[in-house]
N, C-alpha and C. Protein backbone atom coordinates (compact mmCIF):
# COMPACT_ATOMS: atom_id res chain seq x y z
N UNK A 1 2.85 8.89 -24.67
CA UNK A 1 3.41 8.36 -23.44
C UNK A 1 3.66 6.87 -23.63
N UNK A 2 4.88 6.30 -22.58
CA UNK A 2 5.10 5.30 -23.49
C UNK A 2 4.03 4.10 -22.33
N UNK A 3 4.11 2.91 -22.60
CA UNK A 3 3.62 1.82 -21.58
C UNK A 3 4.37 1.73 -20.47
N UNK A 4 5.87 2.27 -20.43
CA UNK A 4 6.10 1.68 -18.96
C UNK A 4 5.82 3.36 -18.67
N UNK A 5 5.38 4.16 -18.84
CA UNK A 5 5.08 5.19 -18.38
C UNK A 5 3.92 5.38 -17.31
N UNK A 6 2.91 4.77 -18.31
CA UNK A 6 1.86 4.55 -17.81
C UNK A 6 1.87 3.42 -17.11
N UNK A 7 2.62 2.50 -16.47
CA UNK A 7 2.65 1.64 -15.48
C UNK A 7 3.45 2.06 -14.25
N UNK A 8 4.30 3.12 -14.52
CA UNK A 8 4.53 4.02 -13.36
C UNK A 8 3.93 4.71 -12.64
N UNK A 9 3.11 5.50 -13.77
CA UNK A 9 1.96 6.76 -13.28
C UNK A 9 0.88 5.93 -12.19
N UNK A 10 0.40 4.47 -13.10
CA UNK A 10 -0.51 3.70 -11.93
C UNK A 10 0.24 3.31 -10.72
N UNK A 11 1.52 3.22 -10.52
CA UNK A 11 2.26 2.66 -9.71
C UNK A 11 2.29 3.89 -8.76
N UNK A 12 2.11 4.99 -8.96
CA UNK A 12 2.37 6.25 -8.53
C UNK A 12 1.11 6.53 -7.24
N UNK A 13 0.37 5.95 -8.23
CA UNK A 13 -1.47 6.70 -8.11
C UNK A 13 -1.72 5.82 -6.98
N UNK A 14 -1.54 4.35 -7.23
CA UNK A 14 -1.48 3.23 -6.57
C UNK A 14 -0.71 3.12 -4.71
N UNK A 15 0.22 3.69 -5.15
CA UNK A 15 0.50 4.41 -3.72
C UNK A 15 0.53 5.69 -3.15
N UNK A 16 -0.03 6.40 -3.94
CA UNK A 16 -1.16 7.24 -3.48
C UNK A 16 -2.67 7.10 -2.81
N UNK A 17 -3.09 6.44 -3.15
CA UNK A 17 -4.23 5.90 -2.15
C UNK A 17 -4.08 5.24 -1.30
N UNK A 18 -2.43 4.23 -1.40
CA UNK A 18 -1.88 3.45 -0.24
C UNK A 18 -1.95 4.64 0.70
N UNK A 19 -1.10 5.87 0.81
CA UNK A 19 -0.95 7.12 1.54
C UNK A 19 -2.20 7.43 2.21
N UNK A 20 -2.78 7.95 1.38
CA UNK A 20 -4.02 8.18 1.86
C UNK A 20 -4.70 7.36 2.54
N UNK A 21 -4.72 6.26 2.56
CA UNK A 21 -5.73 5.21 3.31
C UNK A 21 -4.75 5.53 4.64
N UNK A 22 -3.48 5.36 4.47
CA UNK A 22 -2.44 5.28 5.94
C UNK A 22 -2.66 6.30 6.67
N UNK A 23 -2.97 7.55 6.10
CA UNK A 23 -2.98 9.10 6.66
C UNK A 23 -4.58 8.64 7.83
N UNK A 24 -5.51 8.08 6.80
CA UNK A 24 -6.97 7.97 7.26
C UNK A 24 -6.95 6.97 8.64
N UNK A 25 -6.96 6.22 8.13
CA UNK A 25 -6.15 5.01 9.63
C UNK A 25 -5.47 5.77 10.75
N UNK A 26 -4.59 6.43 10.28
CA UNK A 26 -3.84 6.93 11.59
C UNK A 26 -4.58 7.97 12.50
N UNK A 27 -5.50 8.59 12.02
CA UNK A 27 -6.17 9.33 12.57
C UNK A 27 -7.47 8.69 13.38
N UNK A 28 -8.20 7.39 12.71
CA UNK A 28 -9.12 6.66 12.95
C UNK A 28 -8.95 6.10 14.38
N UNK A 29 -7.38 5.46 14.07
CA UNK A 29 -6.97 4.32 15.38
C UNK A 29 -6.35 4.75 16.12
N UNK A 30 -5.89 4.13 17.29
CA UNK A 30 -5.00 4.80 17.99
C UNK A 30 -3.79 4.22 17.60
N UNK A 31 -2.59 5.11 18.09
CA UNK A 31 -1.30 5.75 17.81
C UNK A 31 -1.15 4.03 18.11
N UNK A 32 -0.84 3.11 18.80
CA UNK A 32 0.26 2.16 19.03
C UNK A 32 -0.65 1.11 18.04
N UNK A 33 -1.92 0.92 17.91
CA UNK A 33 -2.38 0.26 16.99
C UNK A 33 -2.15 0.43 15.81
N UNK A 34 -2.25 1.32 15.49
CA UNK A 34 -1.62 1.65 13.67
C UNK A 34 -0.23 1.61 13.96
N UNK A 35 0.69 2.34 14.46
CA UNK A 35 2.16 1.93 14.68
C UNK A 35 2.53 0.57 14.50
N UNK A 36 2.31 -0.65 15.08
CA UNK A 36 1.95 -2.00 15.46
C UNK A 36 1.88 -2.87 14.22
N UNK A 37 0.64 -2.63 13.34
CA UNK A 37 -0.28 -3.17 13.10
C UNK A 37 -0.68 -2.57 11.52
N UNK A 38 -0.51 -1.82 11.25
CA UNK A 38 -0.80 -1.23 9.50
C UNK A 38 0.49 -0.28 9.01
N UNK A 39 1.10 0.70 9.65
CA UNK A 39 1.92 1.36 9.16
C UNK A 39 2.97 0.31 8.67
N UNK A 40 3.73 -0.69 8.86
CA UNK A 40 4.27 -1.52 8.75
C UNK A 40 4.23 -2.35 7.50
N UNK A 41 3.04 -2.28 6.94
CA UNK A 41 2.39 -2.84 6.06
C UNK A 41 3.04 -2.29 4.54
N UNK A 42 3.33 -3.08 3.70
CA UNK A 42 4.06 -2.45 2.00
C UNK A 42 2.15 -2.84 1.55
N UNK A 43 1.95 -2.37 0.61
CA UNK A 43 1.28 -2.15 0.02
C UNK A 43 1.52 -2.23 -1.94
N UNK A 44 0.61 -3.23 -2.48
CA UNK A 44 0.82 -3.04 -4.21
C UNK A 44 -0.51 -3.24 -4.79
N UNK A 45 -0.88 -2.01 -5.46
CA UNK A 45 -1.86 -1.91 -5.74
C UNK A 45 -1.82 -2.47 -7.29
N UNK A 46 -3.13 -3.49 -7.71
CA UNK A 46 -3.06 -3.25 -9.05
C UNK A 46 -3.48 -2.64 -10.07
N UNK A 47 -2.83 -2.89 -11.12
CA UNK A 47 -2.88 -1.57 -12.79
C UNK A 47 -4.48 -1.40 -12.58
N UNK A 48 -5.71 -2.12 -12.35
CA UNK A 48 -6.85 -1.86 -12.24
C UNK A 48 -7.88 -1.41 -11.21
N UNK A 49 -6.59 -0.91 -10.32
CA UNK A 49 -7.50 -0.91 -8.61
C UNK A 49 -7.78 -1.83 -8.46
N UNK A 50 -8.12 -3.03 -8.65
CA UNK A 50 -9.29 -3.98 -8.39
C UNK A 50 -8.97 -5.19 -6.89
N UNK A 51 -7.63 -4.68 -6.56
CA UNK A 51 -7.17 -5.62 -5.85
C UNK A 51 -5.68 -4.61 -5.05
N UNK A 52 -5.78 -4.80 -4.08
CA UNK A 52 -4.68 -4.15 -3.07
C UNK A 52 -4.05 -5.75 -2.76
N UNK A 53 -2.47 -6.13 -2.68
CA UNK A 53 -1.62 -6.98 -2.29
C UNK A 53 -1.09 -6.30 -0.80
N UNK A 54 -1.50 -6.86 0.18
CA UNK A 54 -0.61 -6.10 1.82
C UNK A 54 0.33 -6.65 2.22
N UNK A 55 1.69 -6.51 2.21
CA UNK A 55 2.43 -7.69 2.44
C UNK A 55 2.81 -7.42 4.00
N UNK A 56 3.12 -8.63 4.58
CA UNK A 56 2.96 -8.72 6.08
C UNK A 56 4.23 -9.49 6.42
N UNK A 57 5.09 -8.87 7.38
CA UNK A 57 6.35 -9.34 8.04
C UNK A 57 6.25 -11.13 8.03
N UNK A 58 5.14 -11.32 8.84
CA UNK A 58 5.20 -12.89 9.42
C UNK A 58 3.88 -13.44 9.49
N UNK A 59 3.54 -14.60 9.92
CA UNK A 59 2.57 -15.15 9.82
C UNK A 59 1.56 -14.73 10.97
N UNK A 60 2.15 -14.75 12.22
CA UNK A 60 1.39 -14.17 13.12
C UNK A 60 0.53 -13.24 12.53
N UNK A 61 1.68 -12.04 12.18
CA UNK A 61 0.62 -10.43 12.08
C UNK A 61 -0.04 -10.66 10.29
N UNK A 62 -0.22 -11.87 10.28
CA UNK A 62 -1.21 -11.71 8.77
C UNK A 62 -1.86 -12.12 8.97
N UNK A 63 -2.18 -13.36 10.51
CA UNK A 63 -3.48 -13.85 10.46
C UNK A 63 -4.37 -12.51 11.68
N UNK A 64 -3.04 -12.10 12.46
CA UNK A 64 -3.72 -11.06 13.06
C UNK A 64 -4.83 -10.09 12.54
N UNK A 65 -3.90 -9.96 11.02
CA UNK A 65 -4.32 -8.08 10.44
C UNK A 65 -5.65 -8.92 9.42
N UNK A 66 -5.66 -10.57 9.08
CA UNK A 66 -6.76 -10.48 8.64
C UNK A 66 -7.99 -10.82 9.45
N UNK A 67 -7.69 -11.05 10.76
CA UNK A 67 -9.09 -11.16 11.64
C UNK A 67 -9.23 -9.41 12.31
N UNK A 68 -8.63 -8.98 11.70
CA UNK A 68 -8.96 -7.48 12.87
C UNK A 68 -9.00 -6.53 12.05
N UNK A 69 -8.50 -6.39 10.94
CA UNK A 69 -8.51 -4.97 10.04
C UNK A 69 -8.64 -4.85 9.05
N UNK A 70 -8.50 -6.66 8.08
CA UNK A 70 -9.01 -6.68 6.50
C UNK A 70 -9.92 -5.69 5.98
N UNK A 71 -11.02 -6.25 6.36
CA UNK A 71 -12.73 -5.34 6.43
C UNK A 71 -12.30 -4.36 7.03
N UNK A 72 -11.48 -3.46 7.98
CA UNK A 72 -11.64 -2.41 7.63
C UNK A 72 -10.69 -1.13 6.43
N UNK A 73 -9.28 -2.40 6.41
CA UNK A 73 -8.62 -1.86 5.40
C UNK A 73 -9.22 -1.81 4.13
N UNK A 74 -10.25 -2.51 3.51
CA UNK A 74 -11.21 -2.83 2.45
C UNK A 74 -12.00 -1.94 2.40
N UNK A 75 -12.68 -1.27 3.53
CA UNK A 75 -13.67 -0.36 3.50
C UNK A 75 -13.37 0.73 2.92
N UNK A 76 -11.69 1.23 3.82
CA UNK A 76 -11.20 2.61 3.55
C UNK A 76 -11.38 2.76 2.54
N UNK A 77 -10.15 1.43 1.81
CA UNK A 77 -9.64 1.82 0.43
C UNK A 77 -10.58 2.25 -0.63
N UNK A 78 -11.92 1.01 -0.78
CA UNK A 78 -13.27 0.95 -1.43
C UNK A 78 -14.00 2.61 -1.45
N UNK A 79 -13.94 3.27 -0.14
CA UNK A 79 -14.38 4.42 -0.31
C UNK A 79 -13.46 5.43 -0.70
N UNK A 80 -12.04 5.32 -0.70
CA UNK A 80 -11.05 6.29 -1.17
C UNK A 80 -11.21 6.19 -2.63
N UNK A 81 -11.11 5.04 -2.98
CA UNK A 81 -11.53 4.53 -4.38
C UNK A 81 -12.80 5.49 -5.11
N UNK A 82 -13.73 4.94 -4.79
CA UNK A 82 -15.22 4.81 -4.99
C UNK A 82 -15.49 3.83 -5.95
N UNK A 83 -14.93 2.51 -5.58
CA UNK A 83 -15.59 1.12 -5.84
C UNK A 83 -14.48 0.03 -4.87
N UNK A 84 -15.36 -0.84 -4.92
CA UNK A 84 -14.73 -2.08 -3.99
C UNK A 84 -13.65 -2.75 -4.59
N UNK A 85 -12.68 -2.59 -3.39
CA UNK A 85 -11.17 -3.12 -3.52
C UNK A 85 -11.29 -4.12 -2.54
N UNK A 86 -10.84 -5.53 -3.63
CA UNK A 86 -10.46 -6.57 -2.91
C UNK A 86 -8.94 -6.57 -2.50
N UNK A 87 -8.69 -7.14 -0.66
CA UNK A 87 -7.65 -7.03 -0.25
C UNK A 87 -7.38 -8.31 0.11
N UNK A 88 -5.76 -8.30 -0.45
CA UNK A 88 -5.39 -9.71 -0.22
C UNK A 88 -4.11 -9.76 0.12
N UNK A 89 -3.98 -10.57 1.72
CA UNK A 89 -2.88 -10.62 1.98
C UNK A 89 -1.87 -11.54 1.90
N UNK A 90 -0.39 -11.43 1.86
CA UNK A 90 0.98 -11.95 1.77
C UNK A 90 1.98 -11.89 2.67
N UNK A 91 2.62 -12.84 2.73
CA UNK A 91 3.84 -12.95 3.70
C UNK A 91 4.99 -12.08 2.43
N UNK A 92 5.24 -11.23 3.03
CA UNK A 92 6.49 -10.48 1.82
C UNK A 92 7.94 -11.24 2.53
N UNK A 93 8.76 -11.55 1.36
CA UNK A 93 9.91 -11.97 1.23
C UNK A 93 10.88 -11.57 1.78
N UNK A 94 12.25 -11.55 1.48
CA UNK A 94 13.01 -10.49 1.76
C UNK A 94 13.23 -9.61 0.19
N UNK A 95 13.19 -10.46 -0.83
CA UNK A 95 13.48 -10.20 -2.12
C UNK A 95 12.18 -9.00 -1.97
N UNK A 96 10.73 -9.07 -1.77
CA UNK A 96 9.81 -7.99 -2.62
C UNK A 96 10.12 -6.95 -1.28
N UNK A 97 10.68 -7.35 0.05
CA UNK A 97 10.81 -6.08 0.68
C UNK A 97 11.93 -5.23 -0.15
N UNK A 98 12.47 -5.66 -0.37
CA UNK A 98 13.96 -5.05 -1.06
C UNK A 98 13.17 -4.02 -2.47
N UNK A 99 12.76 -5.29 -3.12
CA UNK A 99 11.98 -4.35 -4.71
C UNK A 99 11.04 -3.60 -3.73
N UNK A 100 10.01 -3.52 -3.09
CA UNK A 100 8.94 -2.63 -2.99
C UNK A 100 10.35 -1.21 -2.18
N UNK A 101 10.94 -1.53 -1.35
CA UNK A 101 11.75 -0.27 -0.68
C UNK A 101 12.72 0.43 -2.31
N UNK A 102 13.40 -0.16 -2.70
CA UNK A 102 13.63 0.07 -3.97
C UNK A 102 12.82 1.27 -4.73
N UNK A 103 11.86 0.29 -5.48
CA UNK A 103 10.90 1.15 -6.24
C UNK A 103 10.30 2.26 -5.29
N UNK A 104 10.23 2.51 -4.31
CA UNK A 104 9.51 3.66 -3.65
C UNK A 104 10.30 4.57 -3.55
N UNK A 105 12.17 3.94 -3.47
CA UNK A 105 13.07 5.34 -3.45
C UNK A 105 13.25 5.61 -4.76
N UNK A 106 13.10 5.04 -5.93
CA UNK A 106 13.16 5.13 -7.21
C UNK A 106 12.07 6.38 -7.32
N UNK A 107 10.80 6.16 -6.99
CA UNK A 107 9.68 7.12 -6.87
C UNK A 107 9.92 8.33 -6.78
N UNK A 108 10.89 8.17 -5.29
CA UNK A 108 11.11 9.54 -4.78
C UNK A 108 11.54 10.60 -5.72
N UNK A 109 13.02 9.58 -5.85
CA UNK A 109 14.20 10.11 -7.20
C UNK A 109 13.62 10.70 -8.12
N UNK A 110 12.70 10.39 -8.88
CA UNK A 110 12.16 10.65 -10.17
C UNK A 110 10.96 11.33 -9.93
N UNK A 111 10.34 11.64 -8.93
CA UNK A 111 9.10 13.05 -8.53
C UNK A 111 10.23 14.64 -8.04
N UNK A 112 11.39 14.12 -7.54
CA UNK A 112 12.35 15.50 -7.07
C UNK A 112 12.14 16.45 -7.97
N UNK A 113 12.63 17.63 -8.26
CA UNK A 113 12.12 18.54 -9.32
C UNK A 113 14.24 18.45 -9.77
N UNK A 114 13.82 18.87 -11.11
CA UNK A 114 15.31 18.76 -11.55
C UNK A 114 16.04 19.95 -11.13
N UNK A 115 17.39 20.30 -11.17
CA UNK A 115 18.33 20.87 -11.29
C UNK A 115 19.30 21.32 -12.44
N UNK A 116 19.08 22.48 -11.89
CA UNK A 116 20.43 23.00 -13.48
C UNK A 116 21.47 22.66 -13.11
């Protein structure tokens, strides 16, 4: 397998537990709070777990989401995991909204099952 293979597969896995933490949340909180407030949220996990990047529209909802849900977005992940993920948040660009929406339809593209 080649290296960017395996930086896909983590890229894969990586938002896979993004999923999963979102699925867990949504059920946890209520409907307009997660709507609001985390679904919104891009997510980049790194090659080592060791660190989740959350990127956040604006400044408001980053100082919001880190006085109200860091610690608990940390908790999820840490136990989806089973070790502690440091979370650290970002004002996302327009440029990494573009690459993160990008690469996730790229994702899609390339999990579809092929065609004859």
């Amino acid at each position: 397998m080649s290296n960017g293979q395996q930086t896909h597969d983590g890229d894969e896995a990586g938002q896979a537990l993004w999923q999963v933490c979102l699925d867990e949340l949504s059920q946890e909180m209520p409907e307009q709070q997660f709507n609001t407030w985390i679904k919104p949220l891009t997510a980049q996990v790194s090659d080592d777990f060791s660190k989740v990047t959350l990127y956040v529209a604006n400044r408001f909802k980053l100082d919001w989401i880190r006085a109200q849900y860091s610690a608990k977005l940390a908790d999820v992940l840490s136990r989806l995991h089973g070790q502690k993920i440091q979370i650290e948040l970002a004002l996302a660009t327009r440029e990494a909204q573009g690459k993160t929406a990008f690469s996730m339809a790229k994702a899609a593209l390339d999990a579809r099952p092929e065609t004859a």
